[in-house]
C-alpha atoms as a PDB file:
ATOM      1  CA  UNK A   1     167.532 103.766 100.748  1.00  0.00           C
ATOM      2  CA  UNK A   2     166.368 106.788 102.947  1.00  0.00           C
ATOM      3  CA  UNK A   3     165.331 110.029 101.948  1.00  0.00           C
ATOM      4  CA  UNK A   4     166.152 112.906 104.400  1.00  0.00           C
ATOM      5  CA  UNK A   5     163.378 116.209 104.453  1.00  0.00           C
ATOM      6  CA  UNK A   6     164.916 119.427 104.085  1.00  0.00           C
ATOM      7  CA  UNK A   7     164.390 119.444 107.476  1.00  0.00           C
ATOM      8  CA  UNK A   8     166.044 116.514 108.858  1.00  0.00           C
ATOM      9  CA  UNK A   9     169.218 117.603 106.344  1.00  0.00           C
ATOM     10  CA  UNK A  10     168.871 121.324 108.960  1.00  0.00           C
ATOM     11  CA  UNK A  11     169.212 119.439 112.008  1.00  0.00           C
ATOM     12  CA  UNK A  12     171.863 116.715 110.716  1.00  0.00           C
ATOM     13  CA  UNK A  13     174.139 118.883 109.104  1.00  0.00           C
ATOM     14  CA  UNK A  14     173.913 121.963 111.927  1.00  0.00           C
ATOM     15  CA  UNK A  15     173.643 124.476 108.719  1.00  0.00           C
ATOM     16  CA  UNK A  16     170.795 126.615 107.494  1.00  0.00           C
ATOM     17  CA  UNK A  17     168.667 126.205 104.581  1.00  0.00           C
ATOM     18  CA  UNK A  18     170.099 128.964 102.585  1.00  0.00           C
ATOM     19  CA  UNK A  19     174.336 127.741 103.228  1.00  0.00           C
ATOM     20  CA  UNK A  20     173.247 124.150 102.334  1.00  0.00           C
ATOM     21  CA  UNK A  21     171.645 125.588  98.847  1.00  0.00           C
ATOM     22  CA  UNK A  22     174.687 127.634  98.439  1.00  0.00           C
ATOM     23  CA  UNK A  23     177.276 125.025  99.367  1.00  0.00           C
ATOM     24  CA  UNK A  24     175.085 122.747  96.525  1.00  0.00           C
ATOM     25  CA  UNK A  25     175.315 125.341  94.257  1.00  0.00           C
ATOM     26  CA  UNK A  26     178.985 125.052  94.401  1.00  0.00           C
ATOM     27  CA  UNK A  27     178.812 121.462  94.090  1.00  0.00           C
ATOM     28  CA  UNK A  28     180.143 120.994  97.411  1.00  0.00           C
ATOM     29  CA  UNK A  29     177.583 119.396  99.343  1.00  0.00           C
ATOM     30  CA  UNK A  30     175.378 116.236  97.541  1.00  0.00           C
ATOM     31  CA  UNK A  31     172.306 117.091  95.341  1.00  0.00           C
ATOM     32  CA  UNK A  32     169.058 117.312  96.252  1.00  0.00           C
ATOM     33  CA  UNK A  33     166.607 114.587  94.719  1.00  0.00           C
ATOM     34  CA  UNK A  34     162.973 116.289  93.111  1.00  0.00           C
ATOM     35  CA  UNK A  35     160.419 114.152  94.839  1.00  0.00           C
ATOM     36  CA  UNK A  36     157.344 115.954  93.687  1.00  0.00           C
ATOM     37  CA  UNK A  37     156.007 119.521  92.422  1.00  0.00           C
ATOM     38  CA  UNK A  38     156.941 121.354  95.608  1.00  0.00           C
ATOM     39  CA  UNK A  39     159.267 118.754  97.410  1.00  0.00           C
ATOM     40  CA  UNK A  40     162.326 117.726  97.677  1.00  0.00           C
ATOM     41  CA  UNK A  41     165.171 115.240  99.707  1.00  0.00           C
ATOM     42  CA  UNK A  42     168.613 114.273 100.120  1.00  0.00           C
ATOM     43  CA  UNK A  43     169.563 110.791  99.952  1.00  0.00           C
ATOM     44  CA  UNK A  44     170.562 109.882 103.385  1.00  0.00           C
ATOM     45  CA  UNK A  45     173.704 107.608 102.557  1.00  0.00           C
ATOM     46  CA  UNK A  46     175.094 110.338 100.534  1.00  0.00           C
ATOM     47  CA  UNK A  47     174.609 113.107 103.577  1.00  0.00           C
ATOM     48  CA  UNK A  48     176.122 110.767 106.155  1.00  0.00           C
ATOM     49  CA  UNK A  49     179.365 110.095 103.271  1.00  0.00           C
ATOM     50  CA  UNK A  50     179.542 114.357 103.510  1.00  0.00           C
ATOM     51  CA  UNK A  51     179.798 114.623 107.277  1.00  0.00           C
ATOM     52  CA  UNK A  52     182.026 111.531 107.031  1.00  0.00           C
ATOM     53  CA  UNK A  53     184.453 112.964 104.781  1.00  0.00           C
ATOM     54  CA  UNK A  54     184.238 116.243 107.124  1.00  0.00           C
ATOM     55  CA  UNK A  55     185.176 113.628 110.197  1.00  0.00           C
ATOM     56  CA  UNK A  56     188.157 112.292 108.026  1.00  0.00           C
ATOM     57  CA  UNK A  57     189.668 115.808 107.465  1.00  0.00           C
ATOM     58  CA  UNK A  58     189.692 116.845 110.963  1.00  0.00           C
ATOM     59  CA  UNK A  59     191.012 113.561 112.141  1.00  0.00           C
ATOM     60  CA  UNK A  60     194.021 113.536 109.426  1.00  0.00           C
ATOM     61  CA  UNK A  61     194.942 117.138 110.174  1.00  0.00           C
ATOM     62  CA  UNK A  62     198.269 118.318 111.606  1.00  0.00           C
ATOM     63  CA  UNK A  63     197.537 121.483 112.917  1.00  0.00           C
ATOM     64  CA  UNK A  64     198.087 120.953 116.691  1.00  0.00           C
ATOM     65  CA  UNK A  65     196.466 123.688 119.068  1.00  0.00           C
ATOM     66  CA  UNK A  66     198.809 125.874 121.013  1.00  0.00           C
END
């Protein structure tokens, strides 16, 4: 198991710090793990299984561009 920085999460996901706390908040994006007193991580299975299912809705879409 690997544990992604909050950085690493930035440059994965393409989103900022503050819309990946507020998609968390709304329990749409996974949960951050407490490492320490001032850290924290993302596991990195769980991340990759986000932008997965992100892959799988774009691929299984019917809207067709005109």
């Amino acid at each position: 198991m690997r544990i992604l920085s909050k950085r690493q999460v930035k440059d994965l996901v393409l989103y900022s710090p503050q819309h990946i706390a507020r998609l968390e908040a709304a329990g749409q994006f996974p949960k951050r793990v407490k490492l320490g007193q001032c850290r924290v991580g993302w596991v990195e299975q769980e991340v990759l299984d986000w932008l997965q299912d992100r892959l799988d809705r774009r691929d299984s879409s019917t809207d067709t561009p005109e």
